[in-house]
N, C-alpha and C. Protein backbone atom coordinates (compact mmCIF):
# COMPACT_ATOMS: atom_id res chain seq x y z
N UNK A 1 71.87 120.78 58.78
CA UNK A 1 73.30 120.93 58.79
C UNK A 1 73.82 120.72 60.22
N UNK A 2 75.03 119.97 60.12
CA UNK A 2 75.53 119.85 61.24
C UNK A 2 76.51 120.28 61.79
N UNK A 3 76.65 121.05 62.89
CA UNK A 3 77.96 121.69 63.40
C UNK A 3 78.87 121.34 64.07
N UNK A 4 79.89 120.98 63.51
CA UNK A 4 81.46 120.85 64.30
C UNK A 4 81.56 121.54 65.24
N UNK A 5 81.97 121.16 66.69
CA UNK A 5 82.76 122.27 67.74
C UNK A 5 83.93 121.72 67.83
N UNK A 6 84.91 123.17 67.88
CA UNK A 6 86.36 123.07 67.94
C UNK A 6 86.65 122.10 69.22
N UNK A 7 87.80 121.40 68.93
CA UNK A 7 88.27 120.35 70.46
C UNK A 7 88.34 121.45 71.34
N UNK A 8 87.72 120.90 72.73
CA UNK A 8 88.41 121.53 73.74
C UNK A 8 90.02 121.97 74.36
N UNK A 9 90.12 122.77 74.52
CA UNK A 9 91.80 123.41 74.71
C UNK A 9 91.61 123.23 76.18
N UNK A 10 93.20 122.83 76.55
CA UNK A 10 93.62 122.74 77.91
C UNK A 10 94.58 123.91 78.37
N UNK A 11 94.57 124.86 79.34
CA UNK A 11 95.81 125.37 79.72
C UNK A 11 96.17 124.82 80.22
N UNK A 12 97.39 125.23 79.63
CA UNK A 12 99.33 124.85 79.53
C UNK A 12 100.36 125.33 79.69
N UNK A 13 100.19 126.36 79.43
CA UNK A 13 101.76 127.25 79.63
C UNK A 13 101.27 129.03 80.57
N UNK A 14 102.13 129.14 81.31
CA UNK A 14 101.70 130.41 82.13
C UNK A 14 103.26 130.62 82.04
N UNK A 15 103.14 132.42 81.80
CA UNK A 15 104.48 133.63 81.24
C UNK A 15 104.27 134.34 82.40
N UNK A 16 105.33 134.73 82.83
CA UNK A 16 105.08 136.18 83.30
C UNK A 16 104.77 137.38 82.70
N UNK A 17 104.06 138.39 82.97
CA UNK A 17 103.79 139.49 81.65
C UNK A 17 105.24 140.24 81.94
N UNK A 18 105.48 140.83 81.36
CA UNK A 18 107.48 141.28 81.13
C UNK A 18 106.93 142.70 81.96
N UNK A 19 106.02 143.59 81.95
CA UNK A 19 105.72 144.15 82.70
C UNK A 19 105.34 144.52 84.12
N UNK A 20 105.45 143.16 84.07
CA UNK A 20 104.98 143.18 85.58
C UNK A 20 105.52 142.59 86.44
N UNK A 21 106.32 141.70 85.96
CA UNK A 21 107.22 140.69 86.91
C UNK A 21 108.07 140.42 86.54
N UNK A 22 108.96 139.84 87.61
CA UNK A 22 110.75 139.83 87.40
C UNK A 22 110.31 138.47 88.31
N UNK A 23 112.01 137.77 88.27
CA UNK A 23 112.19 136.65 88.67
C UNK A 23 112.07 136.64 90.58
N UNK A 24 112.84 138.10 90.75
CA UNK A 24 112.60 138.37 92.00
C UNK A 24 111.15 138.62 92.80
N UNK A 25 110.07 138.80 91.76
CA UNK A 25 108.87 138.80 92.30
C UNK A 25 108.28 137.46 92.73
N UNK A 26 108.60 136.45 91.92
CA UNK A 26 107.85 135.22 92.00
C UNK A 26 108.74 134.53 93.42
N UNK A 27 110.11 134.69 93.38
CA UNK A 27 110.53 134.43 95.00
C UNK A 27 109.91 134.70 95.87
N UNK A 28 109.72 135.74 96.10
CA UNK A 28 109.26 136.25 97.32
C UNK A 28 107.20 136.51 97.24
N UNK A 29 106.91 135.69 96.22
CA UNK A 29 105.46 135.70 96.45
C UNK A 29 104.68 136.89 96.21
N UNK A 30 105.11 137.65 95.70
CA UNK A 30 104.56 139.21 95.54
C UNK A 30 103.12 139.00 94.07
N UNK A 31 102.61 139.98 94.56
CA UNK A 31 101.05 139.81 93.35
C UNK A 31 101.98 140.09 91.64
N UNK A 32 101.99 138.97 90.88
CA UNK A 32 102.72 138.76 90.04
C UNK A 32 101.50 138.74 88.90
N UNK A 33 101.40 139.48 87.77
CA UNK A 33 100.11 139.07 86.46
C UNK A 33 101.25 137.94 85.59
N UNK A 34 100.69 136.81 85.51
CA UNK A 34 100.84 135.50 84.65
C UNK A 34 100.27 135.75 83.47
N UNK A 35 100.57 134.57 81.94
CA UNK A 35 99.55 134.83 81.29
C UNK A 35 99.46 133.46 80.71
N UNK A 36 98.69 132.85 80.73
CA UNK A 36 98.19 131.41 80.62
C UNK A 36 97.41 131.06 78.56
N UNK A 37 98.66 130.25 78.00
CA UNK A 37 98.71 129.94 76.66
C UNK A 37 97.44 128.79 76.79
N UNK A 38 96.56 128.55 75.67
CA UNK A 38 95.89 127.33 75.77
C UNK A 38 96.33 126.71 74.31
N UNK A 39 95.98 125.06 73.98
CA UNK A 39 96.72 124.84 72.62
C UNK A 39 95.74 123.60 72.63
N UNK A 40 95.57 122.96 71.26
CA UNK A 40 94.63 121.94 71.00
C UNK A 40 95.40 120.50 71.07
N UNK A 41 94.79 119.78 70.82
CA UNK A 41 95.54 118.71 70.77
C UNK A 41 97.02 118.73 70.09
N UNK A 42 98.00 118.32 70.79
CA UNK A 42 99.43 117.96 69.90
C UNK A 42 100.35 116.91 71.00
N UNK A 43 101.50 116.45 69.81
CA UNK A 43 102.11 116.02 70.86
C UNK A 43 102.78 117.03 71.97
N UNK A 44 103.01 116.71 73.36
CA UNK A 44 103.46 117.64 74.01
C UNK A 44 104.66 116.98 74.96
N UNK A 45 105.56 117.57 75.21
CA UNK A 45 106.53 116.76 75.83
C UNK A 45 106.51 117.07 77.59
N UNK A 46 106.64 115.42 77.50
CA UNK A 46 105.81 115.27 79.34
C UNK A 46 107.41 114.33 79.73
N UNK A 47 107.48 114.44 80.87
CA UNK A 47 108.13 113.39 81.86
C UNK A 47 107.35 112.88 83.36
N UNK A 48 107.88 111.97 83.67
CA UNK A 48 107.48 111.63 85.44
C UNK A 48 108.63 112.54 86.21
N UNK A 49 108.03 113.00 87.15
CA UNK A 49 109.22 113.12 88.23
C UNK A 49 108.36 112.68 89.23
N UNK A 50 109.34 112.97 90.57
CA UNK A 50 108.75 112.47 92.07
C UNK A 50 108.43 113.49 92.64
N UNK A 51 107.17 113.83 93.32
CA UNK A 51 107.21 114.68 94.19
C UNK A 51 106.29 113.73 95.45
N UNK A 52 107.14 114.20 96.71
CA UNK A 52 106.70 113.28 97.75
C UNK A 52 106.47 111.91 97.48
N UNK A 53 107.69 111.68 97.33
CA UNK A 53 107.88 109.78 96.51
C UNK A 53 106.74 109.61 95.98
N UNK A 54 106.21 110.47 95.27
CA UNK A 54 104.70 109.60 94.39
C UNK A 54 105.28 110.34 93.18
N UNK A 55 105.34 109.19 92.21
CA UNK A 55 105.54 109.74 90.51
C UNK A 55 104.63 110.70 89.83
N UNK A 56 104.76 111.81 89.17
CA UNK A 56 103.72 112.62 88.57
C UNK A 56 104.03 112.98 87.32
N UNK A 57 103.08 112.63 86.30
CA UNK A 57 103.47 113.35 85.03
C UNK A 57 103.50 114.48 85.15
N UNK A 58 104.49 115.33 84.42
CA UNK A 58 104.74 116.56 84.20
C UNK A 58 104.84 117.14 82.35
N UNK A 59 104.23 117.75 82.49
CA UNK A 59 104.46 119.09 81.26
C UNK A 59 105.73 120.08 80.95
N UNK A 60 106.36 119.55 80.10
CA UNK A 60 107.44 120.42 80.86
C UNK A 60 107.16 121.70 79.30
N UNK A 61 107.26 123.00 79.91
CA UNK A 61 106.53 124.15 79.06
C UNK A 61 108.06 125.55 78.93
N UNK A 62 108.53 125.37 78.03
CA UNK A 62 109.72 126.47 78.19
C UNK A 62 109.25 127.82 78.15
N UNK A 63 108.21 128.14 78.13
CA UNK A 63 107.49 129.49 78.70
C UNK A 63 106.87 129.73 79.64
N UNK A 64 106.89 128.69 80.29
CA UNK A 64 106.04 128.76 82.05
C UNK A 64 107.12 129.48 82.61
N UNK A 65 106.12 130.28 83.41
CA UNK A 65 107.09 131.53 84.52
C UNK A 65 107.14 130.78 86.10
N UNK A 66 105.75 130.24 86.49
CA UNK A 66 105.78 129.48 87.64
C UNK A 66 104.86 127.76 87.66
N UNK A 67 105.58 127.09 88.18
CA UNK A 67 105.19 125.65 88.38
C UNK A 67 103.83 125.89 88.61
N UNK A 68 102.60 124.75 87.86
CA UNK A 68 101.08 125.07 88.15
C UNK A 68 101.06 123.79 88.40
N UNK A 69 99.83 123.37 89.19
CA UNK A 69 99.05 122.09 89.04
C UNK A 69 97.82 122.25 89.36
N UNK A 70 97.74 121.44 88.76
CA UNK A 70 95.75 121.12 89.04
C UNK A 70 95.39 120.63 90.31
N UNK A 71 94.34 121.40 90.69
CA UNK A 71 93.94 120.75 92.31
C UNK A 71 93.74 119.54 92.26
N UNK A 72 92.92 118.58 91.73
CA UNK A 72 93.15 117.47 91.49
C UNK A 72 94.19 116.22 91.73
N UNK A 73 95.36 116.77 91.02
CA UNK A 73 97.23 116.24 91.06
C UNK A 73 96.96 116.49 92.47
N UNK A 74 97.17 117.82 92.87
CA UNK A 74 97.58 117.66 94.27
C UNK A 74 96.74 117.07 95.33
N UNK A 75 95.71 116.91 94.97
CA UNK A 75 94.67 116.17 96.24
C UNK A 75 94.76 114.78 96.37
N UNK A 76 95.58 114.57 94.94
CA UNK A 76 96.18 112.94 94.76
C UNK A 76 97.38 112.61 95.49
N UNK A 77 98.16 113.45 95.96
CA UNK A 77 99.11 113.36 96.66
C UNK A 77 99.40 112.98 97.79
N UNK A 78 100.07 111.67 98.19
CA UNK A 78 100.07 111.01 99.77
C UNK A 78 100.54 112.26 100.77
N UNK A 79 99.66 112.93 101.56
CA UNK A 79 99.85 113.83 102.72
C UNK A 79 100.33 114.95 101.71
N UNK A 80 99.87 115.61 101.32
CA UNK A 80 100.54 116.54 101.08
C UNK A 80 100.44 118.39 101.70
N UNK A 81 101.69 118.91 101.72
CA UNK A 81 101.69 120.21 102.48
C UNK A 81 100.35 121.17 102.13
N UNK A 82 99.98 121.48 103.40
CA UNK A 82 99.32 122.75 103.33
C UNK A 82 99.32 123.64 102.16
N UNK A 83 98.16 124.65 101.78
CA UNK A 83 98.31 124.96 100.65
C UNK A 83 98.29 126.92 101.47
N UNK A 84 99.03 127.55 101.07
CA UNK A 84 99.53 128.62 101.52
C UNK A 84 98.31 129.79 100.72
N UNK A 85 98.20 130.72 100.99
CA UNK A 85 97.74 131.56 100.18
C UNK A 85 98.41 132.24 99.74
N UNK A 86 98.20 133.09 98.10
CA UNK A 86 99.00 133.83 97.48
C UNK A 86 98.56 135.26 97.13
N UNK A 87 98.54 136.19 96.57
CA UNK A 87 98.40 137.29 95.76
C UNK A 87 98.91 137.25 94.54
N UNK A 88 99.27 136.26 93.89
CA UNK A 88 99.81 135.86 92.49
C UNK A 88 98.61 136.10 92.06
N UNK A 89 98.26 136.73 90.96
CA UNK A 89 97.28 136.88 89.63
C UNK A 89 97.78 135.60 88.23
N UNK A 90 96.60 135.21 87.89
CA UNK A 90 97.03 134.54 87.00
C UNK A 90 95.75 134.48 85.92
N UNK A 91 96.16 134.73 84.71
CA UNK A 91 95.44 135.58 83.75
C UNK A 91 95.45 134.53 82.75
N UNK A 92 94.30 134.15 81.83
CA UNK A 92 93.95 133.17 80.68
C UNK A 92 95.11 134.23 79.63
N UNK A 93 95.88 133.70 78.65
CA UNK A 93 95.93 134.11 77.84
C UNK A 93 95.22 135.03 76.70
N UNK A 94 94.52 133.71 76.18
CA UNK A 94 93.33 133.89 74.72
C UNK A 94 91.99 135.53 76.00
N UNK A 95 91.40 135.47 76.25
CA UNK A 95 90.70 136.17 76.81
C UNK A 95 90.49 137.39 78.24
N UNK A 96 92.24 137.42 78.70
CA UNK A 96 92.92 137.72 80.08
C UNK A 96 92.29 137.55 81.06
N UNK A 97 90.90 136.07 81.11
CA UNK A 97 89.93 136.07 82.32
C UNK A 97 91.26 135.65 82.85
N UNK A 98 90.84 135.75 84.69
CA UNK A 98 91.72 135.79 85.80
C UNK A 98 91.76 133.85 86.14
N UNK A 99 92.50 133.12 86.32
CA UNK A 99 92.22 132.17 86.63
C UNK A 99 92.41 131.97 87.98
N UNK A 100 91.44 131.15 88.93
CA UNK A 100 91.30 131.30 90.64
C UNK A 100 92.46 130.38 90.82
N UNK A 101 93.43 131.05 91.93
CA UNK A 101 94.47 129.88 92.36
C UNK A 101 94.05 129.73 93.87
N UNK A 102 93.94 128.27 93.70
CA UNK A 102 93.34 128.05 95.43
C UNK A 102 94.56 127.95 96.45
N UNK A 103 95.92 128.47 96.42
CA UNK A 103 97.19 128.68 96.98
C UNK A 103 98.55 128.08 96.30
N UNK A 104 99.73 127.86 97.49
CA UNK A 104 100.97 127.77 96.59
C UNK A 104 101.22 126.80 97.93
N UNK A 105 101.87 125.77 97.54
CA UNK A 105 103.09 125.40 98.28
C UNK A 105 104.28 124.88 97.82
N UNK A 106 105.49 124.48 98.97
CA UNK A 106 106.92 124.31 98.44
C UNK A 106 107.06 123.03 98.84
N UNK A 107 107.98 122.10 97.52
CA UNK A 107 108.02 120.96 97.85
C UNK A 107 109.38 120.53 96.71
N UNK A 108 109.97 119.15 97.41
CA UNK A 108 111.02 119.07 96.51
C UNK A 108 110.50 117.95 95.25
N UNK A 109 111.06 118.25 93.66
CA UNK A 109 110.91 117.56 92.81
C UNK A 109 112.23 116.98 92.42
N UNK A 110 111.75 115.88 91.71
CA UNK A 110 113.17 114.68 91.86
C UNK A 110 112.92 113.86 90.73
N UNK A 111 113.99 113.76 89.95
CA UNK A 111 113.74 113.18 88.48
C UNK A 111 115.65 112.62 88.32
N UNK A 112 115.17 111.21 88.55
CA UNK A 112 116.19 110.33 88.51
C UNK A 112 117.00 110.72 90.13
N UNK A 113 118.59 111.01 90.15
CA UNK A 113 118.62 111.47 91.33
C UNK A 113 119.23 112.88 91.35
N UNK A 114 118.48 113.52 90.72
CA UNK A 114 118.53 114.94 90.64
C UNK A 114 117.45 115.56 91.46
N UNK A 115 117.81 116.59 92.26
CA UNK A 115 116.51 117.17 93.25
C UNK A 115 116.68 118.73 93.48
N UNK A 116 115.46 119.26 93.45
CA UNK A 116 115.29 120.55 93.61
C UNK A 116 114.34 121.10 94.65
N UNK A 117 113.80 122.07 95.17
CA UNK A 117 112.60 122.37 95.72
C UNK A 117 112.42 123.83 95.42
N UNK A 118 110.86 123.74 95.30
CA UNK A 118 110.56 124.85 94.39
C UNK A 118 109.24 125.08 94.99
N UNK A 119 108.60 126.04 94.54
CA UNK A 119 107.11 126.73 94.67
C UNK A 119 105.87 125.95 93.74
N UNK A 120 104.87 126.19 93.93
CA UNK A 120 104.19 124.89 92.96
C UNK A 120 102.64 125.99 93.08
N UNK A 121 102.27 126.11 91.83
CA UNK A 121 100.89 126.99 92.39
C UNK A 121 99.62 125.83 92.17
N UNK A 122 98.58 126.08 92.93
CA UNK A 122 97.42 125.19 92.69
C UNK A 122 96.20 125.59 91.87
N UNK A 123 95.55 125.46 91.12
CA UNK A 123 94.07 125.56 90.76
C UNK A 123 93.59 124.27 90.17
N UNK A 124 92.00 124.77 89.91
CA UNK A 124 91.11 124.05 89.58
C UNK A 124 90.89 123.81 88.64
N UNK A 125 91.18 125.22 87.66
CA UNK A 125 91.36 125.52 86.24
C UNK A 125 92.01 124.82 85.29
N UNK A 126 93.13 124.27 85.67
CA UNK A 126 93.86 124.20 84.66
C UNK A 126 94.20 122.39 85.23
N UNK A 127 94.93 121.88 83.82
CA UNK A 127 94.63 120.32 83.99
C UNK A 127 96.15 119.77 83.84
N UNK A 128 96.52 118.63 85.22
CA UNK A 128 97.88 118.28 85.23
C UNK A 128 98.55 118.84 85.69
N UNK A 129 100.28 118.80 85.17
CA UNK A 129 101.01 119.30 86.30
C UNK A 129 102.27 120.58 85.72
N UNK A 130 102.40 121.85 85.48
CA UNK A 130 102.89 121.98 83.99
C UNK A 130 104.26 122.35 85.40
N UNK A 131 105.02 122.35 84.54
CA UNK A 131 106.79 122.26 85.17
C UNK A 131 107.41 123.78 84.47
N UNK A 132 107.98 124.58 84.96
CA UNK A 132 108.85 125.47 84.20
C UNK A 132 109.70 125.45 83.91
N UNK A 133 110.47 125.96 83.21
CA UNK A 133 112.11 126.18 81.89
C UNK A 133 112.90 126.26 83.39
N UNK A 134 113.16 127.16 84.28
CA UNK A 134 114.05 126.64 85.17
C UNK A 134 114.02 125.46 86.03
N UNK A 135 112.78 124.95 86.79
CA UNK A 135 112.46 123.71 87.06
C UNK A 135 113.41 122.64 86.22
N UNK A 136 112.75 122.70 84.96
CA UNK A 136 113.22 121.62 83.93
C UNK A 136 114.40 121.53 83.97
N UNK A 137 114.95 122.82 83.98
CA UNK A 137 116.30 122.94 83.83
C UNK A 137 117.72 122.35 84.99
N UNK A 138 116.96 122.50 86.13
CA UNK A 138 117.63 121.81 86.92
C UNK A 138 117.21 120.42 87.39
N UNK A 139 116.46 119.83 86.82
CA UNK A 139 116.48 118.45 87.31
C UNK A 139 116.92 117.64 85.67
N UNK A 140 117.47 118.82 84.86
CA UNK A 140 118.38 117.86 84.12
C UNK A 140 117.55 117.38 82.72
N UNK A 141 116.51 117.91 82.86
CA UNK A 141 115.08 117.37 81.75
C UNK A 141 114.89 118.20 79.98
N UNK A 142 115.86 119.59 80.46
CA UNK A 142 115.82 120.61 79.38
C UNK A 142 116.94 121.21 79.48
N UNK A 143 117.71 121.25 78.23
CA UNK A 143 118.82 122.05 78.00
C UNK A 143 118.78 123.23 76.67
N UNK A 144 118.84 123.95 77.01
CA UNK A 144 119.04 124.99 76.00
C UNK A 144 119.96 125.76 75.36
N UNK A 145 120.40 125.83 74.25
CA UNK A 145 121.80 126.28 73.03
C UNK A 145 121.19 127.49 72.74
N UNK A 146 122.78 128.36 72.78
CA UNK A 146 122.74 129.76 72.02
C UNK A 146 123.25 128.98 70.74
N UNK A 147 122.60 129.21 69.37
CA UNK A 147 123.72 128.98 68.03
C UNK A 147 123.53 130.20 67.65
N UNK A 148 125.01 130.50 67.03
CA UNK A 148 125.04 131.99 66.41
C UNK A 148 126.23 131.77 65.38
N UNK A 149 125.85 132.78 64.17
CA UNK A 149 126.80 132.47 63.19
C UNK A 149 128.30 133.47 63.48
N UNK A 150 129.12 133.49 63.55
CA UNK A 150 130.17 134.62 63.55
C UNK A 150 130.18 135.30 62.52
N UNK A 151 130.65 136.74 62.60
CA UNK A 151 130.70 137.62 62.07
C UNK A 151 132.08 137.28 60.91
N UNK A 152 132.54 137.61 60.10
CA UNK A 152 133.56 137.88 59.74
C UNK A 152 134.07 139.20 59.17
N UNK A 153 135.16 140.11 59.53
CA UNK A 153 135.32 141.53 59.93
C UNK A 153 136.30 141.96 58.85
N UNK A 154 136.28 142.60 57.85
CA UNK A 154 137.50 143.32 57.04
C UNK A 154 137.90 144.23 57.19
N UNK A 155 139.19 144.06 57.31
CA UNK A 155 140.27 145.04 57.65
C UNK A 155 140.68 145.81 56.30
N UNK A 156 140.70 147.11 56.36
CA UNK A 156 141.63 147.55 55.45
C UNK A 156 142.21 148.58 55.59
């Protein structure tokens, strides 16, 4: 008999745990617990943007808490900044192993002529370049709707 192994899963999406971090933590670099989704093959919705005039596919993940990339992406990068050290924790989802981040740096991303600059974390772990819901959000890539039904109220 022969045994199937499940496809390999890529992490993809990193949350902040609601316990532990606020938006104001990830500003200022403070030891933040992440929690890192993994998912099997699907379609997934990617764009290019620019970072340091070199094009990079991006992931764009509406549950990412902070911008990740793979050491890799960034070692591909013409000159790119120093890599800072952090105290950010960043935790597998499926199993809460810790995933190693080999630092952070800040750099501007640019998608069409929309531009931002933001924080970007690095590891080894994880594959590509995943983008976050505010990231996305300001270079114009993701928009998001409240729909809600109205109430209707009787008077009598």
């Amino acid at each position: 008999m022969i045994s199937q192994k499940s496809p390999k899963k890529a992490i993809r999406a990193v949350t902040a745990s609601p316990t532990t971090a606020s938006n104001s933590d990830m500003d200022n670099d403070q030891p933040v617990v992440h929690v890192i989704h993994a998912i099997g093959n699907r379609r997934l919705p990617t764009c290019q943007v620019v970072l340091h005039y070199q094009p990079v596919s991006a992931l764009i993940d509406t549950r990412v808490s902070i911008n990740l990339m793979a050491e890799d992406v960034y070692q591909r990068l013409t000159d790119p900044p120093p890599l800072r050290p952090t105290l950010a924790q960043v935790n597998a989802f499926a199993n809460r192993h810790p995933v190693d981040i080999a630092g952070i740096f800040t750099m501007d991303v640019t998608n069409d002529s929309t531009k931002m600059t933001t924080k970007i974390y690095v590891s080894e772990e994880v594959t590509g370049f995943l983008l976050n819901c505010r990231a996305a959000q300001s270079l114009n890539l993701y928009t998001s709707y409240s729909v809600f039904t109205p109430a209707v109220w009787e008077t009598l």
